[in-house]
C-alpha atoms as a PDB file:
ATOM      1  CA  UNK A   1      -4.689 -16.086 -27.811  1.00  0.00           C
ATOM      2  CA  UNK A   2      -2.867 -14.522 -30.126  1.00  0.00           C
ATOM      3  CA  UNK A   3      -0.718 -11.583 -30.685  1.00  0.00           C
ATOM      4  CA  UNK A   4      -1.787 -10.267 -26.869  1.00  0.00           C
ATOM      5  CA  UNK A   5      -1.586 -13.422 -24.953  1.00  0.00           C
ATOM      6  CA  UNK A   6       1.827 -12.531 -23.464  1.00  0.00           C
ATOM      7  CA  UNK A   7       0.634  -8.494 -22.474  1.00  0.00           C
ATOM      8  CA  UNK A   8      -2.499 -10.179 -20.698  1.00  0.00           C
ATOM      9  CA  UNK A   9      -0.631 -12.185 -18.791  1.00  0.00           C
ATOM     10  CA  UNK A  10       2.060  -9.345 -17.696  1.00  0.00           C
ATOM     11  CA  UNK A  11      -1.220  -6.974 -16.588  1.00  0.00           C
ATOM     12  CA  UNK A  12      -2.980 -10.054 -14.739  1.00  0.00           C
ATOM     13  CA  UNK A  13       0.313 -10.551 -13.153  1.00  0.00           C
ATOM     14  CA  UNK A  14       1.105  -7.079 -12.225  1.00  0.00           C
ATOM     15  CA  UNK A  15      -2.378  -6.827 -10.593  1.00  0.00           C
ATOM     16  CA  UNK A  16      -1.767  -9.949  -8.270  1.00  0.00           C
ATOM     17  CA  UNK A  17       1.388  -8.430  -7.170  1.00  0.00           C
ATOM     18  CA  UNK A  18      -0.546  -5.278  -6.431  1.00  0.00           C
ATOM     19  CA  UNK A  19      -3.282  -6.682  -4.712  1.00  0.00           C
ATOM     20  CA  UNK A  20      -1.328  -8.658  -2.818  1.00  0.00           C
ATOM     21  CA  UNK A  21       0.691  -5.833  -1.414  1.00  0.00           C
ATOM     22  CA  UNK A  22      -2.534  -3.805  -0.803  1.00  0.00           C
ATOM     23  CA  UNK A  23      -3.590  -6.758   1.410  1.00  0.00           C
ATOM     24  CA  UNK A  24      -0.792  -7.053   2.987  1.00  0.00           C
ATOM     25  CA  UNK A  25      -0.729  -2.868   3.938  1.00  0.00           C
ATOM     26  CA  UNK A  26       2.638  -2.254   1.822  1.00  0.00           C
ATOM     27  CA  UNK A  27       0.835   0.066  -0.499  1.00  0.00           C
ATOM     28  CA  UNK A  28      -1.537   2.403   2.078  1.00  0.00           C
ATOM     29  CA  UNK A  29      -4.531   2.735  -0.596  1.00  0.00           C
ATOM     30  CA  UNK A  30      -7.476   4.525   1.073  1.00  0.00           C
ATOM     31  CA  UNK A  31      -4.922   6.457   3.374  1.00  0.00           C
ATOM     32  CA  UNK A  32      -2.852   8.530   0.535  1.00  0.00           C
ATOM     33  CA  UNK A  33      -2.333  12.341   1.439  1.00  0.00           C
ATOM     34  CA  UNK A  34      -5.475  13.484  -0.736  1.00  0.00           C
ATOM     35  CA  UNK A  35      -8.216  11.479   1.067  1.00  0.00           C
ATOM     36  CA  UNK A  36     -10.336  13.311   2.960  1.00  0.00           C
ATOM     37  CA  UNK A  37     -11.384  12.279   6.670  1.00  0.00           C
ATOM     38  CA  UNK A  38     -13.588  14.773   8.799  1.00  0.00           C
ATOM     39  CA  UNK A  39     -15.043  13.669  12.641  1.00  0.00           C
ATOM     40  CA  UNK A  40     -17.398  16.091  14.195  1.00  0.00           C
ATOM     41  CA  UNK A  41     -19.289  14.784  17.279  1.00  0.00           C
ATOM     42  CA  UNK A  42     -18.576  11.587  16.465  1.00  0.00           C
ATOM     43  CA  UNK A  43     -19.760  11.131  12.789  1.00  0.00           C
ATOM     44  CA  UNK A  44     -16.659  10.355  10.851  1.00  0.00           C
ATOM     45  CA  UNK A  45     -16.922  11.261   7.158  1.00  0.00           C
ATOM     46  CA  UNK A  46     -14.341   9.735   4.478  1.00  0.00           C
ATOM     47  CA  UNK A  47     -14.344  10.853   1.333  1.00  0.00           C
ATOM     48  CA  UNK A  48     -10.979   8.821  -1.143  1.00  0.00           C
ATOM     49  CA  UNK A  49     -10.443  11.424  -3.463  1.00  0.00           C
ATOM     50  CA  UNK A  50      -6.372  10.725  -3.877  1.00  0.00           C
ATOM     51  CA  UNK A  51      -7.415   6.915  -4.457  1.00  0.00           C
ATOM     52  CA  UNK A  52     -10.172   7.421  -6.655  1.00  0.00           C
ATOM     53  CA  UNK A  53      -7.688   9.036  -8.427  1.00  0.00           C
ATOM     54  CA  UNK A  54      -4.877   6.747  -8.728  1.00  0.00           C
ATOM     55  CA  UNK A  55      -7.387   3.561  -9.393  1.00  0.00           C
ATOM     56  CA  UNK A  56      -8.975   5.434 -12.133  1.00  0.00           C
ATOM     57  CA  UNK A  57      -5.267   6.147 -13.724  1.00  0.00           C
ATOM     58  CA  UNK A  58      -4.410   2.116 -13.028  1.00  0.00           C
ATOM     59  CA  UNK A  59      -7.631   1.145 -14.036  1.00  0.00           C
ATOM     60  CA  UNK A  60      -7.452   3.367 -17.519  1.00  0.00           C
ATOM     61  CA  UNK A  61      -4.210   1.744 -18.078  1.00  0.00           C
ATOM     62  CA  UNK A  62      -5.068  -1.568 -17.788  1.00  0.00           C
ATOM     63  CA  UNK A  63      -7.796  -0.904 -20.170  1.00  0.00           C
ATOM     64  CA  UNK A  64      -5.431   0.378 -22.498  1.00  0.00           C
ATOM     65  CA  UNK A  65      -3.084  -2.348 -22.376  1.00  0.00           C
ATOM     66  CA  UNK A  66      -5.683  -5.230 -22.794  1.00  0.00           C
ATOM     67  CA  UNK A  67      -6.887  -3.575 -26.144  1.00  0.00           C
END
């Protein structure tokens, strides 16, 4: 590993914390403001736009950083 050894371990890092606090509820993915939940009779329909969103952006990043 060389040259990027010490960037992959900053990003796999970084994603543990993450994770971690997703687990834990500290970062409310799949509730942001942007997510869209509709109940009629009953049926509830959920549709994550907002996180979609913000795991593409995190996701794109982390791609970027790792090449």
């Amino acid at each position: 590993m060389q040259g990027g050894g010490g960037r992959l371990l900053v990003v796999v890092g970084v994603g543990l914390i993450l994770a971690g606090l997703a687990l834990l509820g500290k970062i409310p993915l799949f509730r942001l403001p942007g997510d869209l939940r509709v109940e009629v009779a009953g049926v509830v329909v959920y549709v994550p736009l907002a996180t979609c969103l913000v795991l593409s952006a995190v996701l794109s990043l982390v791609s970027y950083l790792l090449r």
